[in-house]
Protein backbone atom coordinates (compact mmCIF):
# COMPACT_ATOMS: atom_id res chain seq x y z
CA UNK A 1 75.88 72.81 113.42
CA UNK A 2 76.78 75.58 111.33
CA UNK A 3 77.12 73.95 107.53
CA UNK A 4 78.86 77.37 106.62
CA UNK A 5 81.10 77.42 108.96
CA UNK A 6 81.71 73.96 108.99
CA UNK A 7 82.46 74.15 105.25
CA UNK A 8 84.70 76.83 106.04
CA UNK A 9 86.85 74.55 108.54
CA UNK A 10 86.89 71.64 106.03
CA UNK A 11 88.70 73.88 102.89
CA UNK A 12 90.84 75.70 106.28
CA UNK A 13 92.24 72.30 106.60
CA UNK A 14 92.20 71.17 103.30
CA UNK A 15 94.74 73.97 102.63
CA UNK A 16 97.05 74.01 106.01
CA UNK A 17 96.79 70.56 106.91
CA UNK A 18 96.73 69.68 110.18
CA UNK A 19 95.52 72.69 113.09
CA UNK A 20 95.35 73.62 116.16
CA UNK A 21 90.93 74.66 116.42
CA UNK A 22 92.46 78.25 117.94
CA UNK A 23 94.49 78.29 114.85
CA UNK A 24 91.60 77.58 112.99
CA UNK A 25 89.51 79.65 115.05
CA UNK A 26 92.24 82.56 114.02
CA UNK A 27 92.56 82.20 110.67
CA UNK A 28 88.61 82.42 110.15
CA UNK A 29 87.87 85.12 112.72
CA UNK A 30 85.59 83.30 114.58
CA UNK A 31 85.37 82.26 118.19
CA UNK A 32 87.54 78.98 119.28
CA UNK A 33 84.58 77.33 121.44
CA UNK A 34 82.43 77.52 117.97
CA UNK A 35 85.11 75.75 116.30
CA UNK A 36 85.79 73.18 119.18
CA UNK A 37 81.59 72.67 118.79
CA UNK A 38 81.83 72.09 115.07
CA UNK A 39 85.22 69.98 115.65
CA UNK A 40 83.76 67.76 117.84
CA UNK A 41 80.72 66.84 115.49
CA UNK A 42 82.71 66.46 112.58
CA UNK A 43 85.30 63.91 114.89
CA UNK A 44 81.87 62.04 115.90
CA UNK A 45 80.76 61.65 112.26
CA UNK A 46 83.94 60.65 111.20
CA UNK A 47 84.81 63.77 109.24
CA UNK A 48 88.30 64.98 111.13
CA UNK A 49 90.31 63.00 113.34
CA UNK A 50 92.87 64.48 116.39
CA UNK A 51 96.28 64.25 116.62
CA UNK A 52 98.64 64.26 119.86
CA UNK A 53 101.61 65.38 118.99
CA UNK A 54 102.97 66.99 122.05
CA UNK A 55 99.22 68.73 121.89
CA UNK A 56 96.27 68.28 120.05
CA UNK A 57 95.60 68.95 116.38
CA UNK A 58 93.00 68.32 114.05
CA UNK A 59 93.14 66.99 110.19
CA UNK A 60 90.68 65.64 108.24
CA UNK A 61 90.43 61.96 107.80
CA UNK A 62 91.50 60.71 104.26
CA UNK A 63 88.53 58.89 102.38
């Protein structure tokens, strides 16, 4: 996993809040499928959790 992208994704979210990884994807000019690899990781390890709200998002998970 890419830590600098990965860090990248965490402040993303930090700042907007719950995303949508193509808006994330977007908004760091990088490719969605990297994102949705990093996403996924970061779900697994506890990091981000998704939200269904009509469709998915992604937030982090407060500590």
């Amino acid at each position: 996993m890419s830590e600098e992208l990965k860090a990248q994704i965490v402040e993303y979210l930090k700042k907007k809040g719950k995303s949508k990884t193509k808006d994330i994807a977007k908004g760091l000019g990088v490719k969605k499928k990297e994102v949705d690899t990093i996403v996924k990781e970061m779900a697994k390890a506890g990091e981000v959790e998704f939200l269904y709200i009509g469709t998915s998002y992604v937030q982090l998970v407060e500590k």
